[in-house]
C-alpha atoms as a PDB file:
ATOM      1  CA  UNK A   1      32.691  23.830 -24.735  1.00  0.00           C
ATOM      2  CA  UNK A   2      28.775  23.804 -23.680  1.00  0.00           C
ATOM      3  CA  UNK A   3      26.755  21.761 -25.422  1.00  0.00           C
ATOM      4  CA  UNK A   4      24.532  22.791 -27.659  1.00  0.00           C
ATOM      5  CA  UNK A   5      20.975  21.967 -27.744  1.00  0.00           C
ATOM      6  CA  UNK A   6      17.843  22.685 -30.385  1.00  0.00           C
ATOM      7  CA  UNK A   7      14.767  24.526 -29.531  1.00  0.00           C
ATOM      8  CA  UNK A   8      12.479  21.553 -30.371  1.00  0.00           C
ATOM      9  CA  UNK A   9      15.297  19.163 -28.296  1.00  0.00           C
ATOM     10  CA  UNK A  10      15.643  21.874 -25.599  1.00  0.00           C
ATOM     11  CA  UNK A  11      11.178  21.542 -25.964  1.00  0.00           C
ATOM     12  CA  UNK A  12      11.416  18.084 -25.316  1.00  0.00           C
ATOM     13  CA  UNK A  13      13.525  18.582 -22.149  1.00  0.00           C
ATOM     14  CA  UNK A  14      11.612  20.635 -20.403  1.00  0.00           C
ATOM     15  CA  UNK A  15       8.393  18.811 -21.240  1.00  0.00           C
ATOM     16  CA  UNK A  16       9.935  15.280 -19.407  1.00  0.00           C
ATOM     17  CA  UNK A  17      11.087  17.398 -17.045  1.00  0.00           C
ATOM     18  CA  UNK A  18       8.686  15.822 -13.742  1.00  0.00           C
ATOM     19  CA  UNK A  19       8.902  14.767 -10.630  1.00  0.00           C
ATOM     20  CA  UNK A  20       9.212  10.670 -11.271  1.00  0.00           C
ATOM     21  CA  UNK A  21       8.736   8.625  -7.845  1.00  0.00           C
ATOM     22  CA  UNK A  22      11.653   6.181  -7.035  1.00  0.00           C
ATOM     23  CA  UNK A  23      11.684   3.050  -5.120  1.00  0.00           C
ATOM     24  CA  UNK A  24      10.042   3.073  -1.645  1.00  0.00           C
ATOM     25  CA  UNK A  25      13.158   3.185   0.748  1.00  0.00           C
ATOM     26  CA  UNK A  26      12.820   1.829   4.412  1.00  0.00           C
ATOM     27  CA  UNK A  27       8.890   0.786   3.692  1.00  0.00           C
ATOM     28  CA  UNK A  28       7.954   4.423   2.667  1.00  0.00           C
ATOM     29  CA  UNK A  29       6.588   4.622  -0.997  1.00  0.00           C
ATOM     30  CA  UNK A  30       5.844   7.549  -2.726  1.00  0.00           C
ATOM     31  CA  UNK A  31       7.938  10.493  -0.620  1.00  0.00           C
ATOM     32  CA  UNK A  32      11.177   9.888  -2.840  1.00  0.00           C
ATOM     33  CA  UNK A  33      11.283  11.661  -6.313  1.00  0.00           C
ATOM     34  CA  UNK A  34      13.672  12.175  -8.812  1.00  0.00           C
ATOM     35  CA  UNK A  35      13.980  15.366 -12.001  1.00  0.00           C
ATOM     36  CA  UNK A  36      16.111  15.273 -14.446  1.00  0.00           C
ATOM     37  CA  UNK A  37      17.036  18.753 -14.608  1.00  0.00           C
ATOM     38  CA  UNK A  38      18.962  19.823 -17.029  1.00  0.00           C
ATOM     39  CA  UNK A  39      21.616  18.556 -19.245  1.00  0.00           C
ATOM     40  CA  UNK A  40      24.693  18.718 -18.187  1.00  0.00           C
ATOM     41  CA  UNK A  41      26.969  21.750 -19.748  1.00  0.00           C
ATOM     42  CA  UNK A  42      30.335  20.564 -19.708  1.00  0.00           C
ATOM     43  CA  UNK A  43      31.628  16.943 -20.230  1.00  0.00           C
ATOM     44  CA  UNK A  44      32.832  15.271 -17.209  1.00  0.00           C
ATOM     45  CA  UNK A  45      35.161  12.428 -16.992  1.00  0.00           C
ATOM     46  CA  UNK A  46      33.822   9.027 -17.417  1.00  0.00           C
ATOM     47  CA  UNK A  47      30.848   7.844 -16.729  1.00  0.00           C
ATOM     48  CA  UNK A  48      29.040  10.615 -18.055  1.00  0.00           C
ATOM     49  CA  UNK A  49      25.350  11.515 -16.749  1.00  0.00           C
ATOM     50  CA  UNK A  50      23.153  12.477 -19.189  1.00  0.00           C
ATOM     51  CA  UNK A  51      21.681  15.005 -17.112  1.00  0.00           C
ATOM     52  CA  UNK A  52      21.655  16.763 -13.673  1.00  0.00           C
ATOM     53  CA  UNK A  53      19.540  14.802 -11.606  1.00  0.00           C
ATOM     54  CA  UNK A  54      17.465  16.086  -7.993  1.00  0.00           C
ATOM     55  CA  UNK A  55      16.415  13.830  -5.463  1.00  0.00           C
ATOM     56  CA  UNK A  56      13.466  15.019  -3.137  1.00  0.00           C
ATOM     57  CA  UNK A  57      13.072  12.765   0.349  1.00  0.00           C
ATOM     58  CA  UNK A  58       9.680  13.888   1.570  1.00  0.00           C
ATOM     59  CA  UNK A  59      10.622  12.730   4.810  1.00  0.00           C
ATOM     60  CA  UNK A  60      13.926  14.995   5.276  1.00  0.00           C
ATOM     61  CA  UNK A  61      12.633  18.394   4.181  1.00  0.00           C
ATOM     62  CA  UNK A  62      14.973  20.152   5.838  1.00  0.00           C
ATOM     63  CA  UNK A  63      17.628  18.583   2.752  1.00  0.00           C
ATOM     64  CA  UNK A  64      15.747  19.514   0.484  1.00  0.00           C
ATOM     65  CA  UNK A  65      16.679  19.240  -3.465  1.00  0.00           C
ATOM     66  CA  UNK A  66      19.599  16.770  -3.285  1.00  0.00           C
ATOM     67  CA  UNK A  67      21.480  17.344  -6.586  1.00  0.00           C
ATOM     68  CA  UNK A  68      23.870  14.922  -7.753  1.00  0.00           C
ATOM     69  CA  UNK A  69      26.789  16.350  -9.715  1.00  0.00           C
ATOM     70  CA  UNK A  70      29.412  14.805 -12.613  1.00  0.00           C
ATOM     71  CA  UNK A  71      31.768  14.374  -9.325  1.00  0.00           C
ATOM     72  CA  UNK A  72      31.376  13.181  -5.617  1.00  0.00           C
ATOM     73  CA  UNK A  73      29.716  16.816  -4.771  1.00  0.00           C
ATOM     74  CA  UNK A  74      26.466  16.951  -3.324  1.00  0.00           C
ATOM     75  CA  UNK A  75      24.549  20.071  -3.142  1.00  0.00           C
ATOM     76  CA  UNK A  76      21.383  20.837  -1.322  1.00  0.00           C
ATOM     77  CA  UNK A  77      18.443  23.191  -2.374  1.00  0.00           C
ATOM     78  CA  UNK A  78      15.354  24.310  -1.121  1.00  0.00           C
ATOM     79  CA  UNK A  79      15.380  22.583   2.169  1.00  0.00           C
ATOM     80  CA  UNK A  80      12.608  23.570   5.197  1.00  0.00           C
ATOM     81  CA  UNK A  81      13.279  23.169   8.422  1.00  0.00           C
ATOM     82  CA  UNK A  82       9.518  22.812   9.604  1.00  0.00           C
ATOM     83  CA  UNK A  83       9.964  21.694  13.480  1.00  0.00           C
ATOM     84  CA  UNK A  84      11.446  24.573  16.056  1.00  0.00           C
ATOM     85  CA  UNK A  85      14.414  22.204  17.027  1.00  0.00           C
ATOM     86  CA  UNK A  86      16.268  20.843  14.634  1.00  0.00           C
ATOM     87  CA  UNK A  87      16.421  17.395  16.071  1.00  0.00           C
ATOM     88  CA  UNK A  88      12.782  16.640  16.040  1.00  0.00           C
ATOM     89  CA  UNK A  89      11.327  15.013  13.353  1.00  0.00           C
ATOM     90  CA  UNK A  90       9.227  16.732  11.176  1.00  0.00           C
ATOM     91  CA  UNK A  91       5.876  14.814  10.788  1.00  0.00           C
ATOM     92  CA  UNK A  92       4.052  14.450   7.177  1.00  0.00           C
ATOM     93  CA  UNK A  93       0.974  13.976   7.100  1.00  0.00           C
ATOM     94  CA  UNK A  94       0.253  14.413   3.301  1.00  0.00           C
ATOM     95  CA  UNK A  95       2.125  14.765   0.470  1.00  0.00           C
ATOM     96  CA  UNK A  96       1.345  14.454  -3.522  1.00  0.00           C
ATOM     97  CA  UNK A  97       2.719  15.442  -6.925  1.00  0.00           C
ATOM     98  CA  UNK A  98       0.962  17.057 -10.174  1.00  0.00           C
ATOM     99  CA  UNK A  99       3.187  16.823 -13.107  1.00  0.00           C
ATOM    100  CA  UNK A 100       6.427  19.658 -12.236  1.00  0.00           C
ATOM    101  CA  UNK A 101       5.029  20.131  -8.311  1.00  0.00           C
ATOM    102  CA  UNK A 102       5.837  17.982  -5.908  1.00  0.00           C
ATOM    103  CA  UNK A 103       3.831  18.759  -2.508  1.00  0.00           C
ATOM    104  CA  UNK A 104       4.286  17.985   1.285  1.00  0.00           C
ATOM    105  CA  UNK A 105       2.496  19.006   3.941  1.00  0.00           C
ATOM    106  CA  UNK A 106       3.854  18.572   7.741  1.00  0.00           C
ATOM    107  CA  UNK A 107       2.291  18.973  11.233  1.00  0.00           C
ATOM    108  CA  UNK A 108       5.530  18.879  13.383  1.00  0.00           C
ATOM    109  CA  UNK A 109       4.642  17.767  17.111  1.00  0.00           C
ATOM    110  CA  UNK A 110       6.230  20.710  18.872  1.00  0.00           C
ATOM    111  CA  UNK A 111       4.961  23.837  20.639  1.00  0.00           C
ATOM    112  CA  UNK A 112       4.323  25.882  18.205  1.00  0.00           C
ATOM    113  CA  UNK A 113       1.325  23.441  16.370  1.00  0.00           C
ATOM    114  CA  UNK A 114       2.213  25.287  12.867  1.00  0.00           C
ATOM    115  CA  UNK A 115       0.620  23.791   9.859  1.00  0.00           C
ATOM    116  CA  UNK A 116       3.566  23.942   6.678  1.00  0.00           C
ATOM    117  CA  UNK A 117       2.673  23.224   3.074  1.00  0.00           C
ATOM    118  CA  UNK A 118       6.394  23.076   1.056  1.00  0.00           C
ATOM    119  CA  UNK A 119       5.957  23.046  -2.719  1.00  0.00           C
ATOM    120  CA  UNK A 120       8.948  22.100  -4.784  1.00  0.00           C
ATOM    121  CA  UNK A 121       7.891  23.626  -8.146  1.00  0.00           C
ATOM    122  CA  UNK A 122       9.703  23.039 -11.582  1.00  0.00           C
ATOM    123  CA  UNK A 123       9.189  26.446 -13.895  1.00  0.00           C
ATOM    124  CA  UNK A 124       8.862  26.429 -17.302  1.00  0.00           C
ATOM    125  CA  UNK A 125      11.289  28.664 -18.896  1.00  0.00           C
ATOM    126  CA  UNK A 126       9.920  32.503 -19.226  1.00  0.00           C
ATOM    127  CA  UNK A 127       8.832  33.720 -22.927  1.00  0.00           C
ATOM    128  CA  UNK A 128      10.741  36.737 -23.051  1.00  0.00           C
ATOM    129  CA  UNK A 129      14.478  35.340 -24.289  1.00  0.00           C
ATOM    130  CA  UNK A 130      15.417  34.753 -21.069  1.00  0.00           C
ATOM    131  CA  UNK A 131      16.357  31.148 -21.982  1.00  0.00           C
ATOM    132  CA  UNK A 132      18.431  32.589 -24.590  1.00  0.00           C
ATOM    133  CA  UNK A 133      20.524  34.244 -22.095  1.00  0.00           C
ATOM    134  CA  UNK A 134      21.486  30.946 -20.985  1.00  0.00           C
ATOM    135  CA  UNK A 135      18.898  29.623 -18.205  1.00  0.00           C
ATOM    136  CA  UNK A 136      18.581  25.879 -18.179  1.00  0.00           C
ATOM    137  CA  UNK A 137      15.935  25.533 -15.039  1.00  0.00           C
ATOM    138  CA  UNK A 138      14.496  27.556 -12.203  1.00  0.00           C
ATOM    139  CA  UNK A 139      13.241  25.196  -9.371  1.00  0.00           C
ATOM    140  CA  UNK A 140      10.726  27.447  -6.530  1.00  0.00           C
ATOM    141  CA  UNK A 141      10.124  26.117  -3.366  1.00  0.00           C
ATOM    142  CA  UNK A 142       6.816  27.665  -2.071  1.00  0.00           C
ATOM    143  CA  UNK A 143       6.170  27.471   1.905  1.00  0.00           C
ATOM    144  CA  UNK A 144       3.109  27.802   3.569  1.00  0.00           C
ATOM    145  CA  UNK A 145       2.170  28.536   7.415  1.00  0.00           C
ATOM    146  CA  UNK A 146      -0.640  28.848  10.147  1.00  0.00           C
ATOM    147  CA  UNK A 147      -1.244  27.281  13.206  1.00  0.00           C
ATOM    148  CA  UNK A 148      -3.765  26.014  15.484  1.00  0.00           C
ATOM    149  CA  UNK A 149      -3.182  28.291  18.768  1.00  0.00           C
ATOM    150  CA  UNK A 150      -4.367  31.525  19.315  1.00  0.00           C
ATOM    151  CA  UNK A 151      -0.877  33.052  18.376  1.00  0.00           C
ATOM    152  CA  UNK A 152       2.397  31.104  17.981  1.00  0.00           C
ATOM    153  CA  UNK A 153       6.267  31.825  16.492  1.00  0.00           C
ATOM    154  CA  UNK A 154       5.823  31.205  12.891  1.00  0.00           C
ATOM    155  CA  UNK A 155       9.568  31.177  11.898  1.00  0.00           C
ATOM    156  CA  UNK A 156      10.343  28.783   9.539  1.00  0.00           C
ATOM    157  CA  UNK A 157      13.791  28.629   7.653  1.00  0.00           C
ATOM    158  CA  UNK A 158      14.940  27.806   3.960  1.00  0.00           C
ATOM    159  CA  UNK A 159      17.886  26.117   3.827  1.00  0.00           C
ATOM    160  CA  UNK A 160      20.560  25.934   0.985  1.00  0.00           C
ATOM    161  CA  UNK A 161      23.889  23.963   1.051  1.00  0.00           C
ATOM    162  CA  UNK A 162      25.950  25.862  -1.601  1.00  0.00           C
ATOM    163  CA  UNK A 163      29.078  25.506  -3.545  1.00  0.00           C
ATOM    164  CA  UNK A 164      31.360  28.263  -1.659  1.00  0.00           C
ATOM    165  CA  UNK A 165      34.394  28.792  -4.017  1.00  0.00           C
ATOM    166  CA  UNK A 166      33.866  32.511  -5.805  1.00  0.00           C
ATOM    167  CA  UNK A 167      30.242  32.438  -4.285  1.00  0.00           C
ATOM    168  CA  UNK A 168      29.048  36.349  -5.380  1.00  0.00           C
ATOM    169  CA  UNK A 169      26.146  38.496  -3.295  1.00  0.00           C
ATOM    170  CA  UNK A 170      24.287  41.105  -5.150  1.00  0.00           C
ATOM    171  CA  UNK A 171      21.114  42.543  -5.114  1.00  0.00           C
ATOM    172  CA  UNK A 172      18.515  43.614  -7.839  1.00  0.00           C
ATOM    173  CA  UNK A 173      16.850  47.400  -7.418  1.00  0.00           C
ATOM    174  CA  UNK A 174      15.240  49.917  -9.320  1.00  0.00           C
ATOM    175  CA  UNK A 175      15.851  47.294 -12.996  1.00  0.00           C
ATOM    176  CA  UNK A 176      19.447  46.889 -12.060  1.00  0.00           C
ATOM    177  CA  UNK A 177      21.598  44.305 -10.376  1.00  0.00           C
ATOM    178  CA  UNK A 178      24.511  45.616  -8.156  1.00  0.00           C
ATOM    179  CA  UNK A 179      27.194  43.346  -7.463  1.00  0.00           C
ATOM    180  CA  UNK A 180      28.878  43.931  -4.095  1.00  0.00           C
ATOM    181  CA  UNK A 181      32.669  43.763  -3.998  1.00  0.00           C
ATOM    182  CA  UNK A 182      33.129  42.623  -1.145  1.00  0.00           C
ATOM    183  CA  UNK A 183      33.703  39.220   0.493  1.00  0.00           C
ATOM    184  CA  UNK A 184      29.566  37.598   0.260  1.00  0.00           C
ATOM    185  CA  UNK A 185      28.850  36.673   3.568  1.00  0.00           C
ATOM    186  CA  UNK A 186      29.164  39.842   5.256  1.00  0.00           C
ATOM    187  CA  UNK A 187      28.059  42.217   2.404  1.00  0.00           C
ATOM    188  CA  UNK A 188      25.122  40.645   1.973  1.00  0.00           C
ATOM    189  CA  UNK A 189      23.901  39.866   6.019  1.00  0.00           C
ATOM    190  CA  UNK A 190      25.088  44.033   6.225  1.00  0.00           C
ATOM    191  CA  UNK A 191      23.130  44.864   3.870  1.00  0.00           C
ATOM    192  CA  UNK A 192      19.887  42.907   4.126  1.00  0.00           C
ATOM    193  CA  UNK A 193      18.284  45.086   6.762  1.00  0.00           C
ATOM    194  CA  UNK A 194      18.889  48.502   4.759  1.00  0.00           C
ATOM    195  CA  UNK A 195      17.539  47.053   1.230  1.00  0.00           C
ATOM    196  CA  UNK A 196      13.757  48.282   0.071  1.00  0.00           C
ATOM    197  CA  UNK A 197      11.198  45.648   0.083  1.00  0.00           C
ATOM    198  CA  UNK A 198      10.876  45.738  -3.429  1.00  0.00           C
ATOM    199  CA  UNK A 199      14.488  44.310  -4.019  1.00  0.00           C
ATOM    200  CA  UNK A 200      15.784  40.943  -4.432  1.00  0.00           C
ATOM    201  CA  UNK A 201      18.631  39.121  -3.117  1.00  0.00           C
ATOM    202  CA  UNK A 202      20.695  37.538  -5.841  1.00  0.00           C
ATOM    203  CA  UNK A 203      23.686  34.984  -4.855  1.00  0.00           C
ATOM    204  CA  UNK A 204      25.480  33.339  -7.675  1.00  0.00           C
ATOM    205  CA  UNK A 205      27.884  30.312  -7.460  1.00  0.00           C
ATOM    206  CA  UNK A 206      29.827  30.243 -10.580  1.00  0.00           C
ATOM    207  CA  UNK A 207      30.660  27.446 -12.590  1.00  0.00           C
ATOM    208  CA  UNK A 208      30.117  24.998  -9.635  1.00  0.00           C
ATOM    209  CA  UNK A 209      27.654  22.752 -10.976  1.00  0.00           C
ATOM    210  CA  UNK A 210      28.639  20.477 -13.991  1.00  0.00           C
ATOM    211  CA  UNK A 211      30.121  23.743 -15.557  1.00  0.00           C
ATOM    212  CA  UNK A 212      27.028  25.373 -14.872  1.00  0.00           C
ATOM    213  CA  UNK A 213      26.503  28.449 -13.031  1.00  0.00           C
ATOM    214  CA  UNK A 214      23.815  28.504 -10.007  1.00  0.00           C
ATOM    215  CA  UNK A 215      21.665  31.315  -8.851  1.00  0.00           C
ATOM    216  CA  UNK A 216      19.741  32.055  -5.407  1.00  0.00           C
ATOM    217  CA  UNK A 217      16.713  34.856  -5.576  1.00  0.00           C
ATOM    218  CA  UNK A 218      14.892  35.738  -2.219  1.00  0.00           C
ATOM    219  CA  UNK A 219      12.487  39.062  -2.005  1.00  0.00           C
ATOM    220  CA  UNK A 220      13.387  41.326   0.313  1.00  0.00           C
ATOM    221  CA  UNK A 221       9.725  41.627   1.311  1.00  0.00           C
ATOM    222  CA  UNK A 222       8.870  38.035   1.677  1.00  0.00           C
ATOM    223  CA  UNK A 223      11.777  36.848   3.875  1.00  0.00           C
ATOM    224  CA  UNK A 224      12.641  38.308   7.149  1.00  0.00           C
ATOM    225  CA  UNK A 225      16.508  37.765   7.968  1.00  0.00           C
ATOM    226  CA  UNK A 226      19.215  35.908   5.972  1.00  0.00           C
ATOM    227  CA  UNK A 227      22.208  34.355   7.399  1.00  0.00           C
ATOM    228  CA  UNK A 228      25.705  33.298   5.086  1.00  0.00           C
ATOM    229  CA  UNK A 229      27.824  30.863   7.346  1.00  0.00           C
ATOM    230  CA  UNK A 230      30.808  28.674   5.871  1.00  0.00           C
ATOM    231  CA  UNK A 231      30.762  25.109   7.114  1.00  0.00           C
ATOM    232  CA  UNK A 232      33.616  22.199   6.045  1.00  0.00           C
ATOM    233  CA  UNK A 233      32.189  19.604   3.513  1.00  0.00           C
ATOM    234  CA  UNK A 234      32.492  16.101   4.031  1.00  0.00           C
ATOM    235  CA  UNK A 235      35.493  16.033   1.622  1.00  0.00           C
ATOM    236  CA  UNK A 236      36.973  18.953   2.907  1.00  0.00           C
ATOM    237  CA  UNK A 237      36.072  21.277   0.494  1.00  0.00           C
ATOM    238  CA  UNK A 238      33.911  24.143   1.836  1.00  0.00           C
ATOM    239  CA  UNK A 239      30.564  24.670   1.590  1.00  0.00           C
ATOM    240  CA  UNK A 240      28.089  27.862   2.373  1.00  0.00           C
ATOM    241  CA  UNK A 241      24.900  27.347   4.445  1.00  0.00           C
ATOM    242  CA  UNK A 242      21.970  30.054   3.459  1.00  0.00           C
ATOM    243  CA  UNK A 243      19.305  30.353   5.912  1.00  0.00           C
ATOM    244  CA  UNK A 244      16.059  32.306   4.818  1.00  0.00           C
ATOM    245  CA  UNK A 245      13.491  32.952   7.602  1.00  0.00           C
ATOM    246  CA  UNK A 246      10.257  33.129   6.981  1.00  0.00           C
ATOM    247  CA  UNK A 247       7.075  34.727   8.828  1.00  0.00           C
ATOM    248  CA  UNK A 248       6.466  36.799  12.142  1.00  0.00           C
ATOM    249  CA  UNK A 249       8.070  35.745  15.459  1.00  0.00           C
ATOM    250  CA  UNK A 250       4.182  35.774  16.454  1.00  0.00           C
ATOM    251  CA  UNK A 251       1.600  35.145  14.125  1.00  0.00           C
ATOM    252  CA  UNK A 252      -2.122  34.520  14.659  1.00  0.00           C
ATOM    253  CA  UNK A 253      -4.371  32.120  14.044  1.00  0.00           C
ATOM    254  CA  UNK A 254      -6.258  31.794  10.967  1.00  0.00           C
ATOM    255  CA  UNK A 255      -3.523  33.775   9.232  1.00  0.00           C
ATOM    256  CA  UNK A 256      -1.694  32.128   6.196  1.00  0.00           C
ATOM    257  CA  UNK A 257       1.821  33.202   5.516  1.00  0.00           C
ATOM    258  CA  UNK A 258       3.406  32.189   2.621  1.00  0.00           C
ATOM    259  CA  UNK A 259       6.776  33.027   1.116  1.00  0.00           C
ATOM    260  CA  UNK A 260       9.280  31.621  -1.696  1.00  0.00           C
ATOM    261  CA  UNK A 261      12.801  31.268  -2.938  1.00  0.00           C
ATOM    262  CA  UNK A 262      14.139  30.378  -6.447  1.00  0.00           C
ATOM    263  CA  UNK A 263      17.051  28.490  -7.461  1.00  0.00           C
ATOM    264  CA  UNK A 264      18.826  28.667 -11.398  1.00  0.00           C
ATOM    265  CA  UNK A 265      21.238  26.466 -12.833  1.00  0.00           C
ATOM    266  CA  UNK A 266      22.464  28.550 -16.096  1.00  0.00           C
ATOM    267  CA  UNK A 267      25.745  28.526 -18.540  1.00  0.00           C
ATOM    268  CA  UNK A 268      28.333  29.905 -16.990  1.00  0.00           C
ATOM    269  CA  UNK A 269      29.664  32.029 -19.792  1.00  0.00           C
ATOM    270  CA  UNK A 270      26.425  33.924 -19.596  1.00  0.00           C
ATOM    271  CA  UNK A 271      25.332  34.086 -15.729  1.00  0.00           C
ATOM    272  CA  UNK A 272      25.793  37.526 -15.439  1.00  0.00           C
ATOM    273  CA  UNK A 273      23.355  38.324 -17.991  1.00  0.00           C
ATOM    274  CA  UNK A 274      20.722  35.395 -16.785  1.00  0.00           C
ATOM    275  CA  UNK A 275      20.609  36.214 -13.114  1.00  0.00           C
ATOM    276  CA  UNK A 276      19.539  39.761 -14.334  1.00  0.00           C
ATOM    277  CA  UNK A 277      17.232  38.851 -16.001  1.00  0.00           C
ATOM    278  CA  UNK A 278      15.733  36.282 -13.798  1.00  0.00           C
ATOM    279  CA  UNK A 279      16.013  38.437 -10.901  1.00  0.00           C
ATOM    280  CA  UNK A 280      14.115  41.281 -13.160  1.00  0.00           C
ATOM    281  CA  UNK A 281      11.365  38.729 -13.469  1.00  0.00           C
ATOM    282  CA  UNK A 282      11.098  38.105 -10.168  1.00  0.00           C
ATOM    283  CA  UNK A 283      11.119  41.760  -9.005  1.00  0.00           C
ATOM    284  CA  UNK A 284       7.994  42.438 -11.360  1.00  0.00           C
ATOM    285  CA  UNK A 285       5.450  39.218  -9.909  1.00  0.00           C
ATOM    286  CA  UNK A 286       3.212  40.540  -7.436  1.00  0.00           C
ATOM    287  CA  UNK A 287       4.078  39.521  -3.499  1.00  0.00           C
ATOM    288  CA  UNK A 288       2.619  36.120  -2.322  1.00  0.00           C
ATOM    289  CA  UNK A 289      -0.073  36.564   0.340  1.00  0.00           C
ATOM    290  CA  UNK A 290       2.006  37.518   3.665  1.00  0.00           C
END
């Protein structure tokens, strides 16, 4: 059975709920962070965490939110891959954190001279009973571009390691979410370039983190492409990479682009009604500057 929390303890939670730096690791100090999260739902076999915990590495955007679980698992969310290969390092050249936002800004030594801001930001929970419905935490990453030629390829990719068992793709249109029945990966990739801008992408990975359910939102018309692809887990177990690009194949100088994703870790006997919900939210903000 969940746990279950007060409204001045649940209060509490989200107000300690920061970015804390840890240790400097190989001579770097403050570029590793850890959140507690949430708390965890369902209770897990000895020793037992008192909460979910992320770990940001500065250094490795492309990992992203590292997210310990009650088990061995390892999830990643939020990543960036800022360079245009993979391989090459991705330089930072600033980074900072202001209570629930933890910010990094890189200047990767390719080609392309881009210019990305990343922004790992911790929401508070929305006033409209969406809590209620059983959301724990939303977690944004917000990602930022221009670059210092004349005109350059500006695509830049979110990156999400998921939990693949039962993993569901939907998407949210016209106040409703529509669930597809069939298998994720090539519903949703099929479907992405029909759906209206003013849609959002909803994946949902039940009961896959500490008993919790996790959700994925991406606008329609704030990401360009994404891409589902299974990949084997360290331990065998399978895992599901989602890749979000961002930005024009050739932007211009003295443009900013900016776009966002959102991550939710909710109970999993309500998800269904929490992803709505979140999803509605999302629908109704106003686009990010593009």
């Amino acid at each position: 059975m969940a746990h279950q929390t007060s409204s001045a303890s649940a209060t509490s939670r989200t107000a300690a709920r920061q970015w804390q730096s840890t240790p400097a690791v190989d001579g770097h100090a403050g570029v590793h962070w850890a959140c507690a999260l949430a708390p965890v739902l369902v209770p897990a076999p000895d020793p037992i965490p008192d909460s979910l915990v992320g770990h940001l590495n500065l250094l490795k955007p492309a990992s992203g939110i590292e997210i310990e679980t009650s088990g061995a698992d390892r999830i990643n969310l939020l990543g960036v891959q800022v360079a245009a290969d993979a391989p090459l390092p991705a330089p930072l050249v600033d980074s900072w954190v202001r209570s629930t936002d933890a910010f990094a800004i890189y200047k990767p030594s390719d080609s392309r001279r881009l210019r990305t801001t990343t922004q790992w930001r911790l929401l508070d929970p929305p006033a409209d009973g969406q809590s209620a419905a059983g959301e724990i935490v939303t977690i944004e990453l917000v990602v930022s571009t221009q670059t210092s030629r004349v005109t350059s390829d500006g695509a830049t990719a979110g990156i999400c390691r998921l939990p693949a068992p039962g993993l569901r793709a939907g998407w949210f249109l016209d106040g409703e979410l529509h669930w597809s029945e069939a298998e994720a990966i090539g519903s949703l990739q099929k479907a992405w370039a029909n759906l209206p801008p003013t849609s959002i992408c909803c994946l949902l990975c039940p009961a896959s983190v500490a008993g919790g359910s996790l959700g994925i939102l991406v606008r329609r018309d704030e990401a360009r492409h994404l891409f589902l692809a299974t990949d084997p887990a360290q331990d065998g177990d399978q895992i599901t990479r989602l890749t979000t690009w961002f930005f024009p194949t050739q932007i211009e100088k003295g443009v900013l682009h900016r776009g966002r994703i959102r991550a939710i870790l909710g109970r999993p006997d309500t998800n269904q009604h929490w992803i709505a919900a979140a999803a509605a939210v999302f629908a109704a903000e106003p686009p990010l500057l593009q």
